[in-house]
N, C-alpha and C. Protein backbone atom coordinates (compact mmCIF):
# COMPACT_ATOMS: atom_id res chain seq x y z
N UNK A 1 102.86 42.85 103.34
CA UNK A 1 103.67 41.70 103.05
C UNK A 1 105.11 42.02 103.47
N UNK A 2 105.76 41.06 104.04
CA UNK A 2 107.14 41.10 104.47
C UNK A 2 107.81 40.91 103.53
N UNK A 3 109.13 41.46 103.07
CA UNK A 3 110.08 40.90 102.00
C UNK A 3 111.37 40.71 102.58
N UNK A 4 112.24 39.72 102.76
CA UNK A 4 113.22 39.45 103.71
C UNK A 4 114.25 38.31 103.52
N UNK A 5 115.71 39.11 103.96
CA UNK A 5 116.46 37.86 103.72
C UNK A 5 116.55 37.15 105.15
N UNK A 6 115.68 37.49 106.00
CA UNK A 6 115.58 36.16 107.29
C UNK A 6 115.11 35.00 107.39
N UNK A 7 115.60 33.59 107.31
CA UNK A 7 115.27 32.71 106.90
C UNK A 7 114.26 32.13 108.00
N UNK A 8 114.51 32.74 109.30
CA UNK A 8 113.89 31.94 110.56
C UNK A 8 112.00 33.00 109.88
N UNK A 9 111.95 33.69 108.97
CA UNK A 9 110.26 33.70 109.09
C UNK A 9 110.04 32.61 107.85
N UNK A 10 110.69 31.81 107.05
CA UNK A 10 110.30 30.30 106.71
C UNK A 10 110.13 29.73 107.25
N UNK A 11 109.84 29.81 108.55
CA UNK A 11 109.68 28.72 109.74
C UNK A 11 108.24 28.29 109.25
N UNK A 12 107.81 27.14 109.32
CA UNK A 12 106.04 27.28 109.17
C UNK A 12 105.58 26.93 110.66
N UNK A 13 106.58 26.51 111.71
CA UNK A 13 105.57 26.19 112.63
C UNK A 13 105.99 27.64 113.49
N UNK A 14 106.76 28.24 113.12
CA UNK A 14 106.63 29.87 114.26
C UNK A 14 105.92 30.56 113.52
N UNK A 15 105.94 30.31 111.96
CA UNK A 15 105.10 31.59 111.13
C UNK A 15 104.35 30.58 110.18
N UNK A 16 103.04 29.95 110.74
CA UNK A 16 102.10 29.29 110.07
C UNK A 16 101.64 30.09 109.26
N UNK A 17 101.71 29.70 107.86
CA UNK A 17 101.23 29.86 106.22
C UNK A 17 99.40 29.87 107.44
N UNK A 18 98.55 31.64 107.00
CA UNK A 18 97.26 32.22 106.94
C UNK A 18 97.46 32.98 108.45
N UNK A 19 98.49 33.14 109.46
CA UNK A 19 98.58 33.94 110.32
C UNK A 19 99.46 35.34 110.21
N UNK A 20 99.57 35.46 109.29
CA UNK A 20 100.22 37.06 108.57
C UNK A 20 99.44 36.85 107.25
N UNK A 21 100.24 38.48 106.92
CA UNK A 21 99.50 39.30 105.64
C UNK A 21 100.53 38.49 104.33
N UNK A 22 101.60 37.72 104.33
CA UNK A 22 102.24 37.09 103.76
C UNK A 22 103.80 37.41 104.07
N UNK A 23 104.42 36.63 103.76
CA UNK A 23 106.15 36.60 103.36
C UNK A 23 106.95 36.38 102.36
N UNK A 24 107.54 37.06 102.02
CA UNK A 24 108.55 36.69 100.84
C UNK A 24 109.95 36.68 101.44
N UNK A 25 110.87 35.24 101.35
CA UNK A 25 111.79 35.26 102.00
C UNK A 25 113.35 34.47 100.76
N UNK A 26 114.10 35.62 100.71
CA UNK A 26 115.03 35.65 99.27
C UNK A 26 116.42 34.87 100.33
N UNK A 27 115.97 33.50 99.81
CA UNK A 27 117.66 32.86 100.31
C UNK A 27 118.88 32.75 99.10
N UNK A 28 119.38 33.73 99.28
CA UNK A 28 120.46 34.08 98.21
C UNK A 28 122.09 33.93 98.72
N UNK A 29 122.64 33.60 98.54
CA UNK A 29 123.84 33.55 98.42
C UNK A 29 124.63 34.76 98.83
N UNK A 30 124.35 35.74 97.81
CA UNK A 30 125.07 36.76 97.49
C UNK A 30 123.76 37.89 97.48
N UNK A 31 123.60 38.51 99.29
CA UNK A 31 122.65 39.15 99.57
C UNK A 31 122.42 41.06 99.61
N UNK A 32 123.71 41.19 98.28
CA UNK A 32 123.81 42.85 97.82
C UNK A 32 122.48 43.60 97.26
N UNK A 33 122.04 44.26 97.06
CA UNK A 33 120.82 44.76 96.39
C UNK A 33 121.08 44.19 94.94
N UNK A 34 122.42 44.31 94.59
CA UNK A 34 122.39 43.85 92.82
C UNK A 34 121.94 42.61 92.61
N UNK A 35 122.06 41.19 93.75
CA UNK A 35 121.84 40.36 93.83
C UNK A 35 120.16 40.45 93.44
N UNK A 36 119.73 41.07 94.13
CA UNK A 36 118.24 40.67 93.85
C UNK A 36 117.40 41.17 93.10
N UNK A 37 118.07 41.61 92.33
CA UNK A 37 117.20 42.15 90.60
C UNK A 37 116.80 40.13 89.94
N UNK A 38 117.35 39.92 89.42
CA UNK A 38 116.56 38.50 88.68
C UNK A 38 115.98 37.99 89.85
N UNK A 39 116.18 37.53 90.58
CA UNK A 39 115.14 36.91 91.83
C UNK A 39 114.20 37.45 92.00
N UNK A 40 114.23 38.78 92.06
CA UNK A 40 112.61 39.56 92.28
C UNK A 40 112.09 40.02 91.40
N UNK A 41 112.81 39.65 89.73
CA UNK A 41 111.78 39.81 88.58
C UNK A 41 111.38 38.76 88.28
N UNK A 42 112.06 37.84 88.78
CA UNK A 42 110.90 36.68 88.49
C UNK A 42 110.23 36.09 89.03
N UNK A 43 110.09 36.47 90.33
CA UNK A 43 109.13 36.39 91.21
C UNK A 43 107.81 37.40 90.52
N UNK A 44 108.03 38.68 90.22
CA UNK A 44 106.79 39.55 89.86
C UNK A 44 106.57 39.13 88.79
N UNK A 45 107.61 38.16 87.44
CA UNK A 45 106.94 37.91 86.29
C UNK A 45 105.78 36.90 86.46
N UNK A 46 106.15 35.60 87.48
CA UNK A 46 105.73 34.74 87.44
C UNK A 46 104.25 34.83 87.57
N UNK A 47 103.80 35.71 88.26
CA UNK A 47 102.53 36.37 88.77
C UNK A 47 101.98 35.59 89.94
N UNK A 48 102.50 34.57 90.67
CA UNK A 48 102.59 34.57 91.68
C UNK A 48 102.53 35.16 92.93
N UNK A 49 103.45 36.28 92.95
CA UNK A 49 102.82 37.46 94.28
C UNK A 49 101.43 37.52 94.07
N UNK A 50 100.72 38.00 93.24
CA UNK A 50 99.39 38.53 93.14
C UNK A 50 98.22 36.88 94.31
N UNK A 51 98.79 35.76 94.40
CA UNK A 51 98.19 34.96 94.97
C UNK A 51 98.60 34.50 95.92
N UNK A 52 99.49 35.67 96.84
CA UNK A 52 100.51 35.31 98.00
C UNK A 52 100.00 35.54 98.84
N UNK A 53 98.99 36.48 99.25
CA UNK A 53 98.13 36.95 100.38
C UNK A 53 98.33 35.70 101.51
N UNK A 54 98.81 35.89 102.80
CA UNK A 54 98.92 35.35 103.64
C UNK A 54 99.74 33.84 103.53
N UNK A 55 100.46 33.78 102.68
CA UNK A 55 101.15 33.17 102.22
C UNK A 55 102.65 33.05 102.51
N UNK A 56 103.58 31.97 102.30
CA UNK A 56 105.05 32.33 101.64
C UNK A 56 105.74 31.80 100.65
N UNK A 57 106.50 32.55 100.35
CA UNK A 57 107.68 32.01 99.11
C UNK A 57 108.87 32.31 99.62
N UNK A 58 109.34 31.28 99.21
CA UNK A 58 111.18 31.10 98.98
C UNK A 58 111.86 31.05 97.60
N UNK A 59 112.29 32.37 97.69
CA UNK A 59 112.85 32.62 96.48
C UNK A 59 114.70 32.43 96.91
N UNK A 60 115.15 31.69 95.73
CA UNK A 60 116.41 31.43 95.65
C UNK A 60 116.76 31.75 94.34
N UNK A 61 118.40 31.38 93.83
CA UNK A 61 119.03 31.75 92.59
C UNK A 61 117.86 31.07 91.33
N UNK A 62 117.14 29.70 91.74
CA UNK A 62 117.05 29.07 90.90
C UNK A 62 115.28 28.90 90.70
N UNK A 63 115.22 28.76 92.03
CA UNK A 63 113.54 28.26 91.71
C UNK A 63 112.97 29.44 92.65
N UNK A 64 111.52 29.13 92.49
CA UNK A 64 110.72 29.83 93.81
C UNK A 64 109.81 28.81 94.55
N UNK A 65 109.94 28.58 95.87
CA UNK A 65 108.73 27.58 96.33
C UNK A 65 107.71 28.49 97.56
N UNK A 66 106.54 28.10 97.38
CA UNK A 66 105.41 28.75 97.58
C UNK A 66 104.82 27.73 98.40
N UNK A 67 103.61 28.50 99.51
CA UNK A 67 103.38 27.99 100.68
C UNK A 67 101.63 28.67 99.64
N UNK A 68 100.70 28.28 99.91
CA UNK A 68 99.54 29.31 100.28
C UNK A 68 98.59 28.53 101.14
N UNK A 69 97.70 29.65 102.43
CA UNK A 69 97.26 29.49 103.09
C UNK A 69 95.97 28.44 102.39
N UNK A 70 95.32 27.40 103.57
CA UNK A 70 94.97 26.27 102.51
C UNK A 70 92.95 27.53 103.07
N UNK A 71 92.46 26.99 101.83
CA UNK A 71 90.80 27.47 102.01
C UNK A 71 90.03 26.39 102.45
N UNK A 72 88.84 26.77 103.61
CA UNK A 72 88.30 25.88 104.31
C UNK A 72 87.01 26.05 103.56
């Protein structure tokens, strides 16, 4: 899984949600390591990662929004 403050792999049509192992992509403001302690605990509280597999999320100050690859 990728973890990243690059916003261009939110792309869905360059990085279609089930053609990677997943992404996690932190659009933060304020992109210091201290910054991303609450963003990435509540991403792991939410328990969400665990159903990210080939997937993405956009994690920001406030919310998280989630992509998952759709099942055929």
């Amino acid at each position: 899984m990728l973890i990243t403050f690059d916003l261009d792999f939110g792309d869905i049509r360059s990085f279609p949600v089930g053609s990677h192992s997943g992404v996690i992509v932190f659009r933060l403001h304020d992109q210091r390591w201290a910054a991303l302690k609450e963003p990435s605990e509540r991403l792991l509280e939410s328990g969400l990662i665990d159903r990210l597999k080939k997937g993405l999320a956009v994690v920001d100050e406030i919310k998280i929004r989630i992509r998952f690859e759709e099942k055929k």
